[in-house]
N, C-alpha and C. Protein backbone atom coordinates (compact mmCIF):
# COMPACT_ATOMS: atom_id res chain seq x y z
N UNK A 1 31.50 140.25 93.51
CA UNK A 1 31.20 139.36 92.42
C UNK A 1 32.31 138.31 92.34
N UNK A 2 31.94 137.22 92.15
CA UNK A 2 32.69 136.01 92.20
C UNK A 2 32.48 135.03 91.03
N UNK A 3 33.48 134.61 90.36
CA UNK A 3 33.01 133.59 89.24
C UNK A 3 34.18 132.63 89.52
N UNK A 4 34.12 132.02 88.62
CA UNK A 4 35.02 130.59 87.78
C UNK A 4 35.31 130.91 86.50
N UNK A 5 36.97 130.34 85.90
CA UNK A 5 37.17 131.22 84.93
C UNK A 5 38.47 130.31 85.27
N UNK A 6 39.00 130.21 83.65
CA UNK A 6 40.58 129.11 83.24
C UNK A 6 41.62 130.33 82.85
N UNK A 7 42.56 130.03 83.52
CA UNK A 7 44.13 130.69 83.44
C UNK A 7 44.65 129.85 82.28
N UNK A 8 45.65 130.47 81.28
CA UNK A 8 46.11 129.42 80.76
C UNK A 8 47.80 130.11 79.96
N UNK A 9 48.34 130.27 79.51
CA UNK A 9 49.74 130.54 79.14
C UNK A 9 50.01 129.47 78.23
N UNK A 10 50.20 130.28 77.37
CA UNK A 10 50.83 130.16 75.60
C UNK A 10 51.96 130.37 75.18
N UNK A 11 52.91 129.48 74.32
CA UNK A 11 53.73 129.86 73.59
C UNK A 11 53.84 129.20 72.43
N UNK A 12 53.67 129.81 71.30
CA UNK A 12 53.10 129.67 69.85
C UNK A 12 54.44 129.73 68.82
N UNK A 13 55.81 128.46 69.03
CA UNK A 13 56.78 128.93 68.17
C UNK A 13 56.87 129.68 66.72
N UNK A 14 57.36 130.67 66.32
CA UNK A 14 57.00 131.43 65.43
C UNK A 14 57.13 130.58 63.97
N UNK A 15 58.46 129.23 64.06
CA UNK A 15 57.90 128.75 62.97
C UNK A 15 56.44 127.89 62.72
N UNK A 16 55.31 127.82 63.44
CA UNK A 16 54.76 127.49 63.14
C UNK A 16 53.72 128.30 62.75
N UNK A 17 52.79 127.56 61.87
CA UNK A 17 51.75 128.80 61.13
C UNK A 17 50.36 127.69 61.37
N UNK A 18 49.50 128.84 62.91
CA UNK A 18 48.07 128.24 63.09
C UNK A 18 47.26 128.80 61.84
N UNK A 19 46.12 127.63 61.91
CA UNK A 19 45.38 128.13 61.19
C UNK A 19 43.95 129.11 61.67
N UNK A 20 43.07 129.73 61.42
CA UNK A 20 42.05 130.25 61.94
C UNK A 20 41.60 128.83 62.72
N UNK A 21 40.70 127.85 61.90
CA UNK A 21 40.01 127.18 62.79
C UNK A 21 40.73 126.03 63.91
N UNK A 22 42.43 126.44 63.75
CA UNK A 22 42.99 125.51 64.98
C UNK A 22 42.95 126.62 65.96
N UNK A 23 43.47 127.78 65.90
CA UNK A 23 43.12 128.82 66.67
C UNK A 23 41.48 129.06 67.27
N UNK A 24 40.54 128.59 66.71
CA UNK A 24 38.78 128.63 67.22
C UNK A 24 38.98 127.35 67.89
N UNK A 25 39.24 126.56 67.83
CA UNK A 25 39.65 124.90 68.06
C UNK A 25 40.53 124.98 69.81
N UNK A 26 41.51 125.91 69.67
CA UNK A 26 42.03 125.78 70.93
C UNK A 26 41.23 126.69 71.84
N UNK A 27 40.82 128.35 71.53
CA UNK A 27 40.54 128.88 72.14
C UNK A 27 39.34 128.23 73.24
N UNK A 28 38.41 127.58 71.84
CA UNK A 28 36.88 126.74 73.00
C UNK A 28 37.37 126.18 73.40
N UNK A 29 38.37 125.43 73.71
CA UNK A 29 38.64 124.26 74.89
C UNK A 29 39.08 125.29 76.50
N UNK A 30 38.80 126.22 76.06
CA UNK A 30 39.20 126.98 77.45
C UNK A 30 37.83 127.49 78.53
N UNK A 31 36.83 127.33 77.87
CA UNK A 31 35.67 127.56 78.30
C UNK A 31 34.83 128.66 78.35
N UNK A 32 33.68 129.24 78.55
CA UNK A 32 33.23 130.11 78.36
C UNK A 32 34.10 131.51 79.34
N UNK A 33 34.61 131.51 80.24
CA UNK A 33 35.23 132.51 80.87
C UNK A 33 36.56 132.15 81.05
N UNK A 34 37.62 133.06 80.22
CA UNK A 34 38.99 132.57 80.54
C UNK A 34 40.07 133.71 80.38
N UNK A 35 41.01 133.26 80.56
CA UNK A 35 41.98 134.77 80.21
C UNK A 35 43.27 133.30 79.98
N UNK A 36 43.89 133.67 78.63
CA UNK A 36 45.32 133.51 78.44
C UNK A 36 45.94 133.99 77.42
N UNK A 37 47.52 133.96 78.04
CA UNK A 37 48.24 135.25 77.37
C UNK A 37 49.59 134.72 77.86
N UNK A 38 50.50 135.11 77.24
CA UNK A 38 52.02 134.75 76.62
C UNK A 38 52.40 135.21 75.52
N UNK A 39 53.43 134.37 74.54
CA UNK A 39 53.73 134.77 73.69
C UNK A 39 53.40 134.22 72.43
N UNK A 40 52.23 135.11 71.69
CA UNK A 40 51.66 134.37 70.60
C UNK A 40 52.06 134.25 69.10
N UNK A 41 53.61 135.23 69.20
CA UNK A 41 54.48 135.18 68.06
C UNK A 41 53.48 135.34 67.04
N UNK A 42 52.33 136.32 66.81
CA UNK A 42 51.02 136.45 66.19
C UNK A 42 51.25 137.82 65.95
N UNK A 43 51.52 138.47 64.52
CA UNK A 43 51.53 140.59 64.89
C UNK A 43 50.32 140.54 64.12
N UNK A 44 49.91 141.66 65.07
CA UNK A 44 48.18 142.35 64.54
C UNK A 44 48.41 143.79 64.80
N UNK A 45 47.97 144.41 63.97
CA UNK A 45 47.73 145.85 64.18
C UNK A 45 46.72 146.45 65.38
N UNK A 46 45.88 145.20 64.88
CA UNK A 46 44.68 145.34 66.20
C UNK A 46 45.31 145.49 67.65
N UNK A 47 46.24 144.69 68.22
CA UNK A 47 46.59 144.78 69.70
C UNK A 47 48.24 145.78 69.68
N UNK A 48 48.37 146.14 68.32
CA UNK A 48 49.39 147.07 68.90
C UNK A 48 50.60 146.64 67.89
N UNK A 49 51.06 145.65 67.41
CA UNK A 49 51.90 145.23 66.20
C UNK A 49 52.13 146.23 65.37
N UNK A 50 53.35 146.44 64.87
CA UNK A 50 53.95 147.04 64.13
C UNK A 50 53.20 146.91 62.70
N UNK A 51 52.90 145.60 62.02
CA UNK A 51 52.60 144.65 61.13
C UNK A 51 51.42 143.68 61.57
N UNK A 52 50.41 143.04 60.47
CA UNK A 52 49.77 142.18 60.32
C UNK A 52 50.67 141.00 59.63
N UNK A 53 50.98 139.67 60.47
CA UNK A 53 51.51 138.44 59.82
C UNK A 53 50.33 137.46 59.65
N UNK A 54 50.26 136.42 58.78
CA UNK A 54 49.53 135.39 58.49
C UNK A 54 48.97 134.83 60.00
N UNK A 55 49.70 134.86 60.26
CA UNK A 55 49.42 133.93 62.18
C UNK A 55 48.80 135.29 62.82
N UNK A 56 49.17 136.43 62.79
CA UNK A 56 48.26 137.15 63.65
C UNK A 56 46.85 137.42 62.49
N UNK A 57 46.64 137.69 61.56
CA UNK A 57 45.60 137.56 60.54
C UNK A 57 44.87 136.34 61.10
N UNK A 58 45.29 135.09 60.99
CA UNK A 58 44.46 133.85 61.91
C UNK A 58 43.85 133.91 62.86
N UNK A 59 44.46 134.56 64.01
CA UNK A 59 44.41 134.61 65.37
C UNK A 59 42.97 135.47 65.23
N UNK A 60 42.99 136.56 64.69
CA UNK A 60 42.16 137.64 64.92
C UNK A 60 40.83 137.09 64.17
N UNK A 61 41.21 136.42 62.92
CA UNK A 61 39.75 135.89 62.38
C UNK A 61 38.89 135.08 63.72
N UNK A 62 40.18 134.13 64.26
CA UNK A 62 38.99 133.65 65.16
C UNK A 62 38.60 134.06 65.99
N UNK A 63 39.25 135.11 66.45
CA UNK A 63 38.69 136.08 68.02
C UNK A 63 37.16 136.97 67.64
N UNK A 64 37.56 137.44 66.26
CA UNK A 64 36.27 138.48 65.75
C UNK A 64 35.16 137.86 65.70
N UNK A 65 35.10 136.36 65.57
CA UNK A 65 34.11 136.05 65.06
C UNK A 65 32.84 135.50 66.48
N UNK A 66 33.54 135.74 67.85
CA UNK A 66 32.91 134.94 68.92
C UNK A 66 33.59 135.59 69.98
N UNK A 67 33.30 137.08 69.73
CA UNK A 67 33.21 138.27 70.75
C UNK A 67 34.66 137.40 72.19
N UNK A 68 35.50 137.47 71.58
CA UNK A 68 37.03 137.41 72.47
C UNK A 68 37.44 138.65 72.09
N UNK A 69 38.19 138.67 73.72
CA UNK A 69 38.85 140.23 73.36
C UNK A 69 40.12 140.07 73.72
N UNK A 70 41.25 141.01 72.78
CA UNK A 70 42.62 140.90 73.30
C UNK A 70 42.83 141.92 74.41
N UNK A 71 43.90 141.57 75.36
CA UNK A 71 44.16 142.76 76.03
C UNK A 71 45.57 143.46 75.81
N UNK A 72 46.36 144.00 75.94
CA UNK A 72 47.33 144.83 75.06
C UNK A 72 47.61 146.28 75.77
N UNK A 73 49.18 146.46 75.90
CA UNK A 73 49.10 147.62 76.61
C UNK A 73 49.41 148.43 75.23
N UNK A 74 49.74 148.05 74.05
CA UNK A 74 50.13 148.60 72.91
C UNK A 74 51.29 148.32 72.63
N UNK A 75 52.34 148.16 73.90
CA UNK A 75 53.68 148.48 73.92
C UNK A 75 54.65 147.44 73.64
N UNK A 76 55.57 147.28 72.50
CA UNK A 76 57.21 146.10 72.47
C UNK A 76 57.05 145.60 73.74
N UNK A 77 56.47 144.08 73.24
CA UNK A 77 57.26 143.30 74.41
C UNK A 77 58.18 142.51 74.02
N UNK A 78 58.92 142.18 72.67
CA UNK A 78 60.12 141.93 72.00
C UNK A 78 60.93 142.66 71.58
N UNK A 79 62.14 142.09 72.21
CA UNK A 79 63.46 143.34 72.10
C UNK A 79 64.21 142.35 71.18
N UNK A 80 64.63 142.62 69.69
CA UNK A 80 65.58 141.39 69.28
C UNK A 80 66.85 141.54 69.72
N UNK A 81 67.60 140.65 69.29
CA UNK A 81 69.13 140.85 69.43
C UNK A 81 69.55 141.44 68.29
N UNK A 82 69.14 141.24 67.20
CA UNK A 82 69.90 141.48 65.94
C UNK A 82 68.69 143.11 65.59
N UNK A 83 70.18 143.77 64.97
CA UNK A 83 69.96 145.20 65.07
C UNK A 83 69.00 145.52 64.05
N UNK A 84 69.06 144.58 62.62
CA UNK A 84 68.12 144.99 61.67
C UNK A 84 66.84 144.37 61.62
N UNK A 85 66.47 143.97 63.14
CA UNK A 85 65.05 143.59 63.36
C UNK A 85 64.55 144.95 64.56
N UNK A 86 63.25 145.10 64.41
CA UNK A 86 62.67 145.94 65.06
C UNK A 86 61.97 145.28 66.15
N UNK A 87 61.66 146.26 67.53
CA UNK A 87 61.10 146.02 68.38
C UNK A 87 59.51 145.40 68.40
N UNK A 88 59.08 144.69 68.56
CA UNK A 88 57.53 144.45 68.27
C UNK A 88 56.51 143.77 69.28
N UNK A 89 55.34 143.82 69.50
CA UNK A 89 54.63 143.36 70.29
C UNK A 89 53.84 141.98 69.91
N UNK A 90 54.26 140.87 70.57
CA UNK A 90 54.17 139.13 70.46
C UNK A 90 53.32 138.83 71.81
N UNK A 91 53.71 139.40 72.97
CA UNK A 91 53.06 138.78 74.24
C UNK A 91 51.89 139.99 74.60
N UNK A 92 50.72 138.97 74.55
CA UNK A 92 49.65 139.70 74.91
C UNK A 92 48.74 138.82 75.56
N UNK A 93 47.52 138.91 75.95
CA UNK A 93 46.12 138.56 76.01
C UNK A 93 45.19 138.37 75.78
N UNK A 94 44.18 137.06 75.61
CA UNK A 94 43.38 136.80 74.88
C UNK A 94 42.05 136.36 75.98
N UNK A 95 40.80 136.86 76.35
CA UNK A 95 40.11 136.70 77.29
C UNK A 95 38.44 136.43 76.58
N UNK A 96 37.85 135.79 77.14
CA UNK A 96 36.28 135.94 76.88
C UNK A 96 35.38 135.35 78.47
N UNK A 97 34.69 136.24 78.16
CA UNK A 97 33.52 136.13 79.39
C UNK A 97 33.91 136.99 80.61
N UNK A 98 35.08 137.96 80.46
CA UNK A 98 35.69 138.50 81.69
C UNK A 98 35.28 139.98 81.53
N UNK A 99 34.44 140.58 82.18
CA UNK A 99 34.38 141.91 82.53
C UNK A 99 35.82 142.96 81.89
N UNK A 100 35.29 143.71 81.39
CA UNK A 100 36.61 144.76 80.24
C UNK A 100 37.10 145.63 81.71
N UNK A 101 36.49 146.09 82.41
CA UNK A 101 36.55 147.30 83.42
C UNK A 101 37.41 146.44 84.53
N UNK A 102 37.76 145.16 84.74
CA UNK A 102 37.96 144.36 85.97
C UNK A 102 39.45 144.06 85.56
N UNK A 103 40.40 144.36 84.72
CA UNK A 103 41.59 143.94 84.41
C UNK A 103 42.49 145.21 84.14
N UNK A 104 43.55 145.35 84.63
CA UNK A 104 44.53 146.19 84.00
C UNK A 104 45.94 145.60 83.85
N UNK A 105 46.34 146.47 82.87
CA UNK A 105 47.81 145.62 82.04
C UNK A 105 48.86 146.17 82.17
N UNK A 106 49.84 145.89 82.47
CA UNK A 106 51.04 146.88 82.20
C UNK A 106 52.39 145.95 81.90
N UNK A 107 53.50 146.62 81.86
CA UNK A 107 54.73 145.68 81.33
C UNK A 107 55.73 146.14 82.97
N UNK A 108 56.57 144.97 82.93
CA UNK A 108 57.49 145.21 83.94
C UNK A 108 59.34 145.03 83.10
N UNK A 109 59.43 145.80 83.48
CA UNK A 109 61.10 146.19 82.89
C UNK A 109 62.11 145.55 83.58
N UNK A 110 61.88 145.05 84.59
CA UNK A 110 63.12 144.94 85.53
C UNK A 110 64.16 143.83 85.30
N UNK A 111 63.46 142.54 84.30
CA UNK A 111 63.83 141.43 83.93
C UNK A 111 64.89 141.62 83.20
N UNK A 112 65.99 141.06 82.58
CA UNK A 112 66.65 141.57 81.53
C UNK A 112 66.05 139.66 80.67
N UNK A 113 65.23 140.22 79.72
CA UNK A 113 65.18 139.07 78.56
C UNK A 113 64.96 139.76 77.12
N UNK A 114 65.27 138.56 75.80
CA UNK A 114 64.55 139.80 75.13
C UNK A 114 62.97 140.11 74.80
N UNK A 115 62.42 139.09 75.88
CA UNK A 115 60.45 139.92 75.93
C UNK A 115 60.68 140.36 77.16
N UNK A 116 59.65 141.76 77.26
CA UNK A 116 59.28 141.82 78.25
C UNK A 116 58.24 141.39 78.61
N UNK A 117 58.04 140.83 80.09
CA UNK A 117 56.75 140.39 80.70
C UNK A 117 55.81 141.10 81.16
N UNK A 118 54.45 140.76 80.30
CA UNK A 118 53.60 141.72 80.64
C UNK A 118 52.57 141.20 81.38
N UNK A 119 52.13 141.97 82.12
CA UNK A 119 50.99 141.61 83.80
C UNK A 119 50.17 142.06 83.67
N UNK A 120 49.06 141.07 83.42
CA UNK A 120 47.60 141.41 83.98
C UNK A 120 47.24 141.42 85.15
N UNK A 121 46.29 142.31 86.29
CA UNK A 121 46.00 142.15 87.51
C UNK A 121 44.51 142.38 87.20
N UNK A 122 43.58 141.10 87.74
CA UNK A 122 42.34 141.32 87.65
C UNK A 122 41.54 141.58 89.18
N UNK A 123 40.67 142.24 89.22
CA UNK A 123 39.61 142.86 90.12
C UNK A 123 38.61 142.16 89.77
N UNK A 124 37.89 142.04 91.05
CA UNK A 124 36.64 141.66 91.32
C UNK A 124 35.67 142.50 91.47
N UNK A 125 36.42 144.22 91.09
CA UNK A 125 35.26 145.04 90.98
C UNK A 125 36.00 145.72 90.03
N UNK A 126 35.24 146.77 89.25
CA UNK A 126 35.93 147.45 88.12
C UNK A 126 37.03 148.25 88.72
N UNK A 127 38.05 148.42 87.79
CA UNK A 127 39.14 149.39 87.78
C UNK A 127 39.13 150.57 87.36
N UNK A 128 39.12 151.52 87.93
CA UNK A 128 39.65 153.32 87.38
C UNK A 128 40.68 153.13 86.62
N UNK A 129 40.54 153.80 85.18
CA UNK A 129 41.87 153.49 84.50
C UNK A 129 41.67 155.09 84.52
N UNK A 130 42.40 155.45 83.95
CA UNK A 130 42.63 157.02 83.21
C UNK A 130 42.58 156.90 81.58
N UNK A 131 41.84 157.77 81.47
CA UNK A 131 41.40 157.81 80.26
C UNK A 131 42.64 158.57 79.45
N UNK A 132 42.77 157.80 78.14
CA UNK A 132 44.22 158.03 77.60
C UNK A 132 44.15 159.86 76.62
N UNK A 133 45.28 160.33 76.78
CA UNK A 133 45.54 161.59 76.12
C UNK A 133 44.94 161.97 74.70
N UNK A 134 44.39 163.03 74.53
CA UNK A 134 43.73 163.30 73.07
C UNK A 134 44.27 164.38 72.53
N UNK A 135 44.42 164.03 71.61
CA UNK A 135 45.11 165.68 70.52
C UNK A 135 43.62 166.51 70.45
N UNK A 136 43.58 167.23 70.50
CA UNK A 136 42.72 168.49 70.36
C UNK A 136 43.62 169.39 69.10
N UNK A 137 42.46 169.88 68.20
CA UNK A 137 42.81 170.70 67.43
C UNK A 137 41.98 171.72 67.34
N UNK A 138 41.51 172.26 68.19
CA UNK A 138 41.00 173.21 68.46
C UNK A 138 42.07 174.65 68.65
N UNK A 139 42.11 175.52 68.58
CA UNK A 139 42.73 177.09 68.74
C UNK A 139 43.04 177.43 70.34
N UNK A 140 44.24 177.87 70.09
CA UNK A 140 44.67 177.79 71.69
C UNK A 140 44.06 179.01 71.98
N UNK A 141 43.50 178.28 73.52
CA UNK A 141 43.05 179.79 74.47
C UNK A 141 44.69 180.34 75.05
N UNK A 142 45.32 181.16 74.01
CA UNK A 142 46.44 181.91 74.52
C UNK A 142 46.60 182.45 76.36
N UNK A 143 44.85 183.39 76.23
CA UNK A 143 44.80 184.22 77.89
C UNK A 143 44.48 183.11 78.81
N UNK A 144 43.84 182.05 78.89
CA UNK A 144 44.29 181.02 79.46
C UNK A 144 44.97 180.46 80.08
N UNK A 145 46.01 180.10 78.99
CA UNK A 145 47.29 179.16 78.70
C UNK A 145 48.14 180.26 80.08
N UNK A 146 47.99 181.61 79.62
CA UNK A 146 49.63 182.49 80.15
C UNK A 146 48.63 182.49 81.90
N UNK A 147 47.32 182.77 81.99
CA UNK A 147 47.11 182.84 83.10
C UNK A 147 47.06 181.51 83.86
N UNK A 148 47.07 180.54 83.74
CA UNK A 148 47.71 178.95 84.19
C UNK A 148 48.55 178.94 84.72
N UNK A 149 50.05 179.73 83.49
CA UNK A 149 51.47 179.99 83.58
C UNK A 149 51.46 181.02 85.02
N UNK A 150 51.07 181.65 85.11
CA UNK A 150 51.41 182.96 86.16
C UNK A 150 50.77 182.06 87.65
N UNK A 151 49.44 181.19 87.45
CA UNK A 151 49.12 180.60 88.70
C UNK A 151 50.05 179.29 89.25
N UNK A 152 50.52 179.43 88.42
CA UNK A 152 51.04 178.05 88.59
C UNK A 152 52.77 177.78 88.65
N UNK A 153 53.15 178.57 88.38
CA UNK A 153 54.86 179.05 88.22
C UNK A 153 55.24 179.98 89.38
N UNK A 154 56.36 179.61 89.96
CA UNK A 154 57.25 180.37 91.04
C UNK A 154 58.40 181.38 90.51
């Protein structure tokens, strides 16, 4: 599968405050299939933010309303300098018309800044992700558990 589709990279200084419809305003100029992502100095709970701010409240009105999706590994990609600020997630992804199964995200550490840079790699065919960990509260199978232990221990 092969398409056409706009790259684009953002940086949204935090003193400024978008509004929803400048945020609907920029996003359509990107076209029906696009992916961009940087730093949108935008916190939403939705992609993983510590906090909902006015600018990420904006951001998200206009995404909800015309099926855009963020992408988000969940994880701080802002490290501050100053100690009585907390770690928080600013750089993410914002995509429409792109297959959900065809992208995976992750962060790379190796940089020393205070964001880390986070990488999308997209496929032209879907991706195997692993499906993420679940609490179960169900009652432990104890005879189980110890016979696991005995197969599985030296």
């Amino acid at each position: 599968m092969s398409w056409r589709f706009t790259v684009a990279a953002i940086y949204s200084p935090p003193i400024h405050t978008i509004s929803t419809d400048e945020n609907k305003d920029f996003l359509q100029t990107l076209g029906n299939r696009f992916i961009v992502g940087g730093d949108w100095n935008a916190k939403h709970t939705h992609w993983g933010s510590r906090l909902t701010t006015t600018k990420g409240r904006n951001l998200w009105r206009a995404m909800s309303g015309s099926n855009y999706d963020y992408i988000s590994n969940g994880a701080p990609a802002y490290w501050p300098t100053d100690p009585r600020n907390l770690p928080d997630l600013l750089d993410f992804f914002v995509s429409h018309g792109l297959p959900r199964n065809n992208y995976q995200i992750h962060s790379n550490y190796d940089l020393s800044s205070d964001h880390t840079p986070v990488i999308v790699s997209l496929s032209t065919a879907a991706i195997d992700k692993p499906l993420p960990p679940k609490l179960t509260t169900r009652n432990t199978d104890w005879n189980t558990f110890q016979h696991y232990l005995e197969e599985n221990t030296t």
